[in-house]
Protein backbone atom coordinates (compact mmCIF):
# COMPACT_ATOMS: atom_id res chain seq x y z
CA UNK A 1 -21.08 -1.78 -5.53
CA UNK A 2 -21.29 1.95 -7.30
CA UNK A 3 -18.60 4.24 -5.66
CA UNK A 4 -18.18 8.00 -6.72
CA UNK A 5 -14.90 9.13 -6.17
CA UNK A 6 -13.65 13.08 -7.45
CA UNK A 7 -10.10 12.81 -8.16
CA UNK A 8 -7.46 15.30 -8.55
CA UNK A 9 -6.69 16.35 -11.98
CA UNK A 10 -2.91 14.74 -11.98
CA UNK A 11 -4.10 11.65 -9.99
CA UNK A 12 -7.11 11.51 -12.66
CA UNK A 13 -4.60 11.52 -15.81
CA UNK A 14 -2.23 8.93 -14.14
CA UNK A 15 -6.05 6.85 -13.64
CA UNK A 16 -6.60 6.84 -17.43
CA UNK A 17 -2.81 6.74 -18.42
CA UNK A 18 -2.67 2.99 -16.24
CA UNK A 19 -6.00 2.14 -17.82
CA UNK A 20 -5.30 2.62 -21.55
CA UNK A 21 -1.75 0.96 -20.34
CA UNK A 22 -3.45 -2.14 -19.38
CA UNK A 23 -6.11 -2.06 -22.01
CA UNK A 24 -8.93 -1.68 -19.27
CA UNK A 25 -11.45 1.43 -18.66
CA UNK A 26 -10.52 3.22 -15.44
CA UNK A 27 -13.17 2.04 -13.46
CA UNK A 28 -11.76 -1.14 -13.72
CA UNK A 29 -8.14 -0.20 -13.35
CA UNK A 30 -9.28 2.10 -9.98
CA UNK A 31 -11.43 -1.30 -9.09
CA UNK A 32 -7.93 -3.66 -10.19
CA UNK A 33 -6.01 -1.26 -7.93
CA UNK A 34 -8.03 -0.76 -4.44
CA UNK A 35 -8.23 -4.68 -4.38
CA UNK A 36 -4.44 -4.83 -5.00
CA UNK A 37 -3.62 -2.58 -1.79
CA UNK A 38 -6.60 -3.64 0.31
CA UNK A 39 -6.76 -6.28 2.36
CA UNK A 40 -9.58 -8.81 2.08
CA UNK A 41 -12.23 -8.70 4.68
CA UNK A 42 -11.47 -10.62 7.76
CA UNK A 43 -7.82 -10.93 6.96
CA UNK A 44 -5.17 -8.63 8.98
CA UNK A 45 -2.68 -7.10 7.73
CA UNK A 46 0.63 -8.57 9.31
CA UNK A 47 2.71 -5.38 11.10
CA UNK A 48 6.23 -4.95 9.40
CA UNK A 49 8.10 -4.18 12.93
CA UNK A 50 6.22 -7.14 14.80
CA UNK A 51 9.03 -9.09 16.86
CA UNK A 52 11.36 -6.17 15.80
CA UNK A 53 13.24 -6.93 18.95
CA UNK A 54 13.58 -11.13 18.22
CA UNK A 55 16.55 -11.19 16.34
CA UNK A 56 20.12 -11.27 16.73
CA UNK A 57 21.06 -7.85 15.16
CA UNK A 58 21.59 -6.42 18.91
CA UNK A 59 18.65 -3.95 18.11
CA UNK A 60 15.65 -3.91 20.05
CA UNK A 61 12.05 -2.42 20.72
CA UNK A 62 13.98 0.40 21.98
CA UNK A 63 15.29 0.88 18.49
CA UNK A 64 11.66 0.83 16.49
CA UNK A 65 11.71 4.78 16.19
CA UNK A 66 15.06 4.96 14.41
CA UNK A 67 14.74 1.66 11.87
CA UNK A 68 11.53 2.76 10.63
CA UNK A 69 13.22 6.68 10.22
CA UNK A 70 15.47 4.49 8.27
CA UNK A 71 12.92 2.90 6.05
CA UNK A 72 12.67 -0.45 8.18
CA UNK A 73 9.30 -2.50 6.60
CA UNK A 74 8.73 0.39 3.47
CA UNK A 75 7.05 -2.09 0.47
CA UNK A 76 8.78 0.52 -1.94
């Protein structure tokens, strides 16, 4: 598949700075990338706060709003 994408400058110069990084041309780091963060097709993605309220913490559905203000399920 051919995909034209315009990218900022900055996010353009971090592109080619992780390319020549890996050793790769940044089509194939961009490519290396999206497949890294995407799902495959068919699978779903599993919901960090699913059965938020099953455990024995004393927090609850109730609480959702607040643990995720607190950075409940962040990958980073």
């Amino acid at each position: 598949m051919t995909l034209t994408v315009h990218l900022p400058g900055e996010v353009a110069a971090a592109l080619e700075a992780e390319a020549a990084r890996r050793g790769q041309t940044p089509d194939q780091t961009a490519a290396d990338l999206l497949a890294e963060r995407l799902p495959p097709p068919g699978v779903r993605r599993r919901l960090a706060f699913a059965a938020v309220g099953a455990s024995t913490s004393g927090r609850n559905a109730a609480d959702a709003d607040d643990m995720l203000a607190e950075g409940f399920g962040r990958d980073d």
